[in-house]
N, C-alpha and C. Protein backbone atom coordinates (compact mmCIF):
# COMPACT_ATOMS: atom_id res chain seq x y z
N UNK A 1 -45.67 34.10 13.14
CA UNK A 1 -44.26 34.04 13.42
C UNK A 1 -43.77 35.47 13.68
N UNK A 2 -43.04 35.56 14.87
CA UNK A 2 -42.35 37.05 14.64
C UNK A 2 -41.31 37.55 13.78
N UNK A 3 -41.30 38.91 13.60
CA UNK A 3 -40.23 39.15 12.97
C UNK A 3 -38.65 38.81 12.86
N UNK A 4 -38.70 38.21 14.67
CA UNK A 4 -37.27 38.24 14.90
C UNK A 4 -37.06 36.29 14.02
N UNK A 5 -38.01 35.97 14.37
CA UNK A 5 -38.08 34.48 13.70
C UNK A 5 -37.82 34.20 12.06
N UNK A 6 -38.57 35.22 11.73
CA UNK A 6 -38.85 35.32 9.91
C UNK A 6 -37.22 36.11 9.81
N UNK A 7 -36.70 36.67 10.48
CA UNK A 7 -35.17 37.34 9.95
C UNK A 7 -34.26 36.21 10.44
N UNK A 8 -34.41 35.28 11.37
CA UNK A 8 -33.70 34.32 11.08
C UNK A 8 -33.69 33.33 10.19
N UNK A 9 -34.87 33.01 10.22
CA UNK A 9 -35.30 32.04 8.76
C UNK A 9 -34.44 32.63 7.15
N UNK A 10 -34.75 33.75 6.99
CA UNK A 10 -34.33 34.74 5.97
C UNK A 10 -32.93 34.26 6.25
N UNK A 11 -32.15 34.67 7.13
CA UNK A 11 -30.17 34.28 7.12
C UNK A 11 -30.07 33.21 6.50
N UNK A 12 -30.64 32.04 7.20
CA UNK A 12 -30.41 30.98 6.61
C UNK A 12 -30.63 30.41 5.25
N UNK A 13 -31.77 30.82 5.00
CA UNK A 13 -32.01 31.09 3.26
C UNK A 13 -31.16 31.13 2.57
N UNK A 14 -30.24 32.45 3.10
CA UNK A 14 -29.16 33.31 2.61
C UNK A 14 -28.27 32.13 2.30
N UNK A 15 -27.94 31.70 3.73
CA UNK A 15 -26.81 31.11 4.34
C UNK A 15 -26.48 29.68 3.06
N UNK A 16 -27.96 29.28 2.65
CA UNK A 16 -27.84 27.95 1.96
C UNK A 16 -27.60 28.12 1.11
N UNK A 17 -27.86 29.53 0.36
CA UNK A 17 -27.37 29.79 -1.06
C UNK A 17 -25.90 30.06 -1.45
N UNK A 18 -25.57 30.50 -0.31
CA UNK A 18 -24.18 31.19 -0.48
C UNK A 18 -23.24 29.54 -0.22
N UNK A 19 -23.78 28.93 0.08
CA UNK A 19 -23.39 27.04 0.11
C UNK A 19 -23.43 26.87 -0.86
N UNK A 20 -24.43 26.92 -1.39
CA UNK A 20 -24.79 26.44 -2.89
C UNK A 20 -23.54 26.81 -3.86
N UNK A 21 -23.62 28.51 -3.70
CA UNK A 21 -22.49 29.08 -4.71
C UNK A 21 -21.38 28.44 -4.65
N UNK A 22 -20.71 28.28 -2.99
CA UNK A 22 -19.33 27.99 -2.93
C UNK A 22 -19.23 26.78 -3.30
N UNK A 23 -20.10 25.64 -3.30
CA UNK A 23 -19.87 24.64 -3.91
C UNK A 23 -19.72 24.28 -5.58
N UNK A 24 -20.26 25.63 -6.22
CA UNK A 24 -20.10 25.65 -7.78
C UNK A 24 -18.49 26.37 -7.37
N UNK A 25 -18.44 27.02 -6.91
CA UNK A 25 -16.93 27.91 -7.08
C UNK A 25 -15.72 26.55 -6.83
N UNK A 26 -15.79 25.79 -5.54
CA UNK A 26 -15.03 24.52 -5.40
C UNK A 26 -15.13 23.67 -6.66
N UNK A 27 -16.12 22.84 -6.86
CA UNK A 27 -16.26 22.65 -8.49
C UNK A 27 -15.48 23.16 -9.48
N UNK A 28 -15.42 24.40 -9.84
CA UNK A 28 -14.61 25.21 -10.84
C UNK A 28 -13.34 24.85 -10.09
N UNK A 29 -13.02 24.77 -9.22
CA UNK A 29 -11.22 24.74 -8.84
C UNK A 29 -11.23 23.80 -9.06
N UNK A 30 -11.47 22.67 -8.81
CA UNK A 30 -11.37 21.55 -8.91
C UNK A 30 -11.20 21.10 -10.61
N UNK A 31 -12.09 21.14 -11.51
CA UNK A 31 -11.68 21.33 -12.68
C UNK A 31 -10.29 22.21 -13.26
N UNK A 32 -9.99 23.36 -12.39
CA UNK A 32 -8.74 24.13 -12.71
C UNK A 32 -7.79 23.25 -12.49
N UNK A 33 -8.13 22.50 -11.75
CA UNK A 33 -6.59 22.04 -11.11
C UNK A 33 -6.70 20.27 -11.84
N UNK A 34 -7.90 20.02 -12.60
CA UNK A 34 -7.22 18.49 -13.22
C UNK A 34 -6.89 19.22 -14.61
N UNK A 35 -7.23 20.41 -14.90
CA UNK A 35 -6.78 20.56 -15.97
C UNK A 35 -5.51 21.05 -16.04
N UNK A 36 -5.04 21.63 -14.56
CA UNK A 36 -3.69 21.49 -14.48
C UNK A 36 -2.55 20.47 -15.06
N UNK A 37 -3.26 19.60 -14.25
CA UNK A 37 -2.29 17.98 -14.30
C UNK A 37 -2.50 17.49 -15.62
N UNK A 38 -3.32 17.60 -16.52
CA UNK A 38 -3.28 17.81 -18.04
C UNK A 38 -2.44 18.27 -18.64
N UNK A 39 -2.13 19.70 -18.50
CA UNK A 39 -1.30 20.82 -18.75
C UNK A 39 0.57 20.04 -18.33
N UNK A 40 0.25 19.58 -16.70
CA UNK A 40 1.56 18.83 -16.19
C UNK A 40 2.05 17.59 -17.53
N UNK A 41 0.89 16.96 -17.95
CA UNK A 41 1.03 15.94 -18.65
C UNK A 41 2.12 16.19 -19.44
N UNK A 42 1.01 17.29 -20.73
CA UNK A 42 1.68 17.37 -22.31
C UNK A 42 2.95 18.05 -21.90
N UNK A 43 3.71 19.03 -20.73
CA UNK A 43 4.55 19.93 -20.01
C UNK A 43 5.62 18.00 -20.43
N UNK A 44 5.46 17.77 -19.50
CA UNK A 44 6.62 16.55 -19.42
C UNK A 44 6.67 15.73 -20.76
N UNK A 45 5.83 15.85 -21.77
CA UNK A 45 5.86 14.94 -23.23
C UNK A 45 6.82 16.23 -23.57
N UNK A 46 7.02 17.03 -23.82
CA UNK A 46 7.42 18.07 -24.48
C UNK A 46 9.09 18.14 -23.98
N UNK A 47 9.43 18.12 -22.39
CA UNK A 47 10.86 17.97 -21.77
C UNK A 47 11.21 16.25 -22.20
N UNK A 48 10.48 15.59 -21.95
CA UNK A 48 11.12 14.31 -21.78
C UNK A 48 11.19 13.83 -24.00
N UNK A 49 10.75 14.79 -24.18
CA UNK A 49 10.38 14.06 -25.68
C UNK A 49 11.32 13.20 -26.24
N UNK A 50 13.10 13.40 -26.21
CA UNK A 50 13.83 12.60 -26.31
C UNK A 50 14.36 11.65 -25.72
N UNK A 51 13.60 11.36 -24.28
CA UNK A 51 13.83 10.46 -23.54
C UNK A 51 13.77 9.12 -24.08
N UNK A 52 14.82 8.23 -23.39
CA UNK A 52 14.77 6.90 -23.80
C UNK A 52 14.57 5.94 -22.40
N UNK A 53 14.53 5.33 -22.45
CA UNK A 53 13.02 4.36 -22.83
C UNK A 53 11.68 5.50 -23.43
N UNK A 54 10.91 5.96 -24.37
CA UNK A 54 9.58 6.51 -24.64
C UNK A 54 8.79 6.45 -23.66
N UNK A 55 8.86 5.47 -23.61
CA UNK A 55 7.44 4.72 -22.67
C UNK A 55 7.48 5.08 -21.45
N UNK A 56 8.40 5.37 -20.90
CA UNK A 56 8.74 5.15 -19.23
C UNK A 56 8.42 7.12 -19.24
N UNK A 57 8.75 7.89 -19.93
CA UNK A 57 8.17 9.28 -19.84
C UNK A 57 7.09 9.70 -20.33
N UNK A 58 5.97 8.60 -21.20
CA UNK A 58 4.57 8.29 -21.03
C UNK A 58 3.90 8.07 -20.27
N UNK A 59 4.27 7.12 -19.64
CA UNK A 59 3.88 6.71 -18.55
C UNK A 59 4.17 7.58 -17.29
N UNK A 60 5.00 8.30 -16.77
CA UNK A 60 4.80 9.25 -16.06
C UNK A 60 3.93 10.52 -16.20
N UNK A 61 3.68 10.74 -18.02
CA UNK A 61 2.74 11.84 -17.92
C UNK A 61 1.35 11.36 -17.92
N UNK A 62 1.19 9.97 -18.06
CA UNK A 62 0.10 9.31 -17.72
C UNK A 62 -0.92 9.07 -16.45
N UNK A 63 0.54 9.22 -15.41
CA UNK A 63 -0.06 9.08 -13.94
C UNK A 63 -0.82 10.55 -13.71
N UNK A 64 -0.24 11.49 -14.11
CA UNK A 64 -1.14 13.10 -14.39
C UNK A 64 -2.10 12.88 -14.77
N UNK A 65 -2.13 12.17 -16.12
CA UNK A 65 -3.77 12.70 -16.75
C UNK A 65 -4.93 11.52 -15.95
N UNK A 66 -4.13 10.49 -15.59
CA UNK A 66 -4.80 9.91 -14.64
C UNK A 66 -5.64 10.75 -13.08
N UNK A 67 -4.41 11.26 -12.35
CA UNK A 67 -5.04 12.19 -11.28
C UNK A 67 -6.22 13.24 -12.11
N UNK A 68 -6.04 13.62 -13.19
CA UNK A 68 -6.85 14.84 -13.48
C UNK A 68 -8.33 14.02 -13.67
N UNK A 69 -8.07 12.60 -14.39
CA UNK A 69 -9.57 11.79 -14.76
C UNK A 69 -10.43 11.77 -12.95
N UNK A 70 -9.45 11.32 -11.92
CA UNK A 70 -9.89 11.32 -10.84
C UNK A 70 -10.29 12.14 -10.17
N UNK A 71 -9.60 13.49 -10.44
CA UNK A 71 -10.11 15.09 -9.82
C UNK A 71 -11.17 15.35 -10.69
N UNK A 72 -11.39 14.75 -11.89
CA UNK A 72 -12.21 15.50 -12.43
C UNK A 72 -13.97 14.39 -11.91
N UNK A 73 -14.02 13.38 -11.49
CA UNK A 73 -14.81 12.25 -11.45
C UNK A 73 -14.89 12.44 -9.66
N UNK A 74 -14.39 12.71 -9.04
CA UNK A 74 -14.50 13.16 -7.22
C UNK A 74 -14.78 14.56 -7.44
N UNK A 75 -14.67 15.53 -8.14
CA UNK A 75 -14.99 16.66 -8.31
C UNK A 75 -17.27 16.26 -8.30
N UNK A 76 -17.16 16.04 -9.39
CA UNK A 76 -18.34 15.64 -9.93
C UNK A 76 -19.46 15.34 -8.55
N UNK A 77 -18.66 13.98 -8.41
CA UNK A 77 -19.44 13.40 -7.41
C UNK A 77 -19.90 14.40 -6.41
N UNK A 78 -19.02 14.49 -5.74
CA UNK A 78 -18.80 15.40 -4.14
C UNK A 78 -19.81 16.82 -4.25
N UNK A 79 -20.10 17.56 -5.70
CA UNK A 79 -20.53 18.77 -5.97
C UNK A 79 -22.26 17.85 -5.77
N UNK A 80 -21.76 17.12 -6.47
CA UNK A 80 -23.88 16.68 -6.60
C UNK A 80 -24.35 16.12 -5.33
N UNK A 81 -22.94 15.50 -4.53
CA UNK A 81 -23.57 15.09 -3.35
C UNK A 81 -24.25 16.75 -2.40
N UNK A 82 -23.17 17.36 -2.52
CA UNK A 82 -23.53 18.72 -1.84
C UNK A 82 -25.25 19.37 -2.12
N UNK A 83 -24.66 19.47 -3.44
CA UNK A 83 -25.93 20.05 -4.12
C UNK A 83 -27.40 19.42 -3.16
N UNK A 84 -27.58 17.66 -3.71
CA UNK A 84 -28.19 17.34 -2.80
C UNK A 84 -28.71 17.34 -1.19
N UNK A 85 -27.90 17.85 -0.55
CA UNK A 85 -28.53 18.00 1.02
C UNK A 85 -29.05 19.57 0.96
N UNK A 86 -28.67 20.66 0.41
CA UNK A 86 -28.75 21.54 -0.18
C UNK A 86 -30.33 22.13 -0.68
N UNK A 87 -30.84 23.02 0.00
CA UNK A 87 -32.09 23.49 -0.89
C UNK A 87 -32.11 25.04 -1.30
N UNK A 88 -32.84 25.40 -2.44
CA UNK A 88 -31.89 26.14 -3.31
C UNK A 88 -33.63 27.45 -3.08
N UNK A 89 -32.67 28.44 -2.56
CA UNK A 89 -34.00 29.46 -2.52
C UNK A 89 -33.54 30.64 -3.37
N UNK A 90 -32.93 31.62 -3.47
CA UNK A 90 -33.15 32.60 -4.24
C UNK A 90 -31.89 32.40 -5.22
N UNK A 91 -31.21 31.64 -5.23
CA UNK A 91 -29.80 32.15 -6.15
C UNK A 91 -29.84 31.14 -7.34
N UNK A 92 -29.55 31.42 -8.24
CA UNK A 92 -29.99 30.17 -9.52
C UNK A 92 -28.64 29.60 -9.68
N UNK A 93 -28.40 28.70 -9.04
CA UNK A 93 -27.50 27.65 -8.93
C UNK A 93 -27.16 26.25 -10.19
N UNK A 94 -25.78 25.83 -10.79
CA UNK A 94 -26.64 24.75 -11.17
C UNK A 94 -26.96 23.27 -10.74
N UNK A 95 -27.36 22.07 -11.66
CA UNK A 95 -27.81 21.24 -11.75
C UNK A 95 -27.18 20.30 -11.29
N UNK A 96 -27.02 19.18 -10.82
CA UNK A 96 -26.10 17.79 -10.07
C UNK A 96 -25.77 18.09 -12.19
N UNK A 97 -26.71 17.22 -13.20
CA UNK A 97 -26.88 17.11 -14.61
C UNK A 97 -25.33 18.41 -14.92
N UNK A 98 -25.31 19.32 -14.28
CA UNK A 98 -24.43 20.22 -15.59
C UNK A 98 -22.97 19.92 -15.04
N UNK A 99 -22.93 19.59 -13.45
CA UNK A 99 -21.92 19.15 -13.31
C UNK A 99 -21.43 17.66 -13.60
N UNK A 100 -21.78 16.91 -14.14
CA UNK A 100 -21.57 15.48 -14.71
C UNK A 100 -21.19 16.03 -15.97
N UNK A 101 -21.92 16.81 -16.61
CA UNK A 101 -21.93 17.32 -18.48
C UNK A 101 -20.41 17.76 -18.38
N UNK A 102 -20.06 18.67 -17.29
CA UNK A 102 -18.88 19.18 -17.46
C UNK A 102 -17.34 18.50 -16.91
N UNK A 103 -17.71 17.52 -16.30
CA UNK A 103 -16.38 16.64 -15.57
C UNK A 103 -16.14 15.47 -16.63
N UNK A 104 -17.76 14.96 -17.28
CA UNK A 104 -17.50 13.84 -18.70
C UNK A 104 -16.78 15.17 -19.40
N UNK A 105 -16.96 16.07 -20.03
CA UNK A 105 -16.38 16.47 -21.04
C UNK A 105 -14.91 16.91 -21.02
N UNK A 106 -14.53 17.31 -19.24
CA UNK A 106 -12.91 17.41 -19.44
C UNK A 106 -12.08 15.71 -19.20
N UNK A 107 -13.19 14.85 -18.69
CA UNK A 107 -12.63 13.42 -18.93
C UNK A 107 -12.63 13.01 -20.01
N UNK A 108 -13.31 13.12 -21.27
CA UNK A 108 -12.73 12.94 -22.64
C UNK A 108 -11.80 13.63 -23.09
N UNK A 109 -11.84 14.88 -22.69
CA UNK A 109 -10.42 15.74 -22.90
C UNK A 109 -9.11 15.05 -22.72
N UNK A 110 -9.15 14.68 -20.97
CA UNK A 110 -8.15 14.23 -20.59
C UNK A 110 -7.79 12.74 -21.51
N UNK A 111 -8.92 11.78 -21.67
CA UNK A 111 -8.39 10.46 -22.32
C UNK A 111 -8.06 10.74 -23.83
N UNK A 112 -8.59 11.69 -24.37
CA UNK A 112 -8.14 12.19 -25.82
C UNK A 112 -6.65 12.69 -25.70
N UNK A 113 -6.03 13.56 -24.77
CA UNK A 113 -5.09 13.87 -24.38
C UNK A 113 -4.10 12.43 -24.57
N UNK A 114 -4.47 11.67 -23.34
CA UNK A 114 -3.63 10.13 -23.01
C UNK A 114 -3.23 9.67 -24.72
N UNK A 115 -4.32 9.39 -25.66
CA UNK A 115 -4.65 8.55 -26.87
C UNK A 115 -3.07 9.35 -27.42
N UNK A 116 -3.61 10.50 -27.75
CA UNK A 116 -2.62 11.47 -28.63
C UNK A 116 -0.82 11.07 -28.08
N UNK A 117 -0.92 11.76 -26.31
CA UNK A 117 0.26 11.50 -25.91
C UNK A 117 0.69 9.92 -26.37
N UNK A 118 0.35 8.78 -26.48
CA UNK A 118 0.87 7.74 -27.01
C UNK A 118 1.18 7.35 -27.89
N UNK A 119 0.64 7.75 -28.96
CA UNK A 119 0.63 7.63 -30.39
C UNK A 119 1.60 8.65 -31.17
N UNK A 120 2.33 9.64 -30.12
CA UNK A 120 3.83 10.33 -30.69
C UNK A 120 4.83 9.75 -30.33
């Protein structure tokens, strides 16, 4: 193979890793931002706290922690789908496995969140 061949091969190498990364970096936003709508949640239990009907300003901070269960579960998915077409040469990237570990654990967050917000 010539050189000029093996330095293109090499870019692309590059090219897949630096895919790789940005798809952990999207991942991380993606978690920033359901943990936002978390944050939006307990934000509106806290203004609405004397609201009457209860329920009806539960239920709006509900539809939040709802979007965040969904950002956090399309987050997941979409990263492992990536990951998968994806082949991983010099950059130590992680696992489809660590991104599931980490979208279940802010989705118990979030439904621990929901439990609590109801039960005040």
């Amino acid at each position: 193979m010539s050189d000029r061949n093996e330095l293109a091969e090499e870019r692309t190498h590059w090219a897949e890793d630096r895919t790789s990364l940005a798809n952990e970096r999207t991942f991380a936003g993606w978690m920033r931002t359901g943990m936002g709508a978390i944050a939006v949640a307990i934000g509106l239990k806290a203004v609405f706290g004397a609201f009457e009907p209860t329920w009806m300003a539960k239920a709006v901070a509900s539809i939040f922690l709802a979007a965040a269960l969904f950002m956090f579960w399309s987050a997941q998915r979409q990263a492992s789908r990536t990951h998968g077409r994806l082949s991983q040469r010099d950059a130590s990237i992680k696992t489809p496995r660590y991104f599931i570990i980490v979208a279940s654990v802010m989705a118990f967050g979030a439904l621990g969140t929901g439990v609590i917000l109801w039960s005040l």
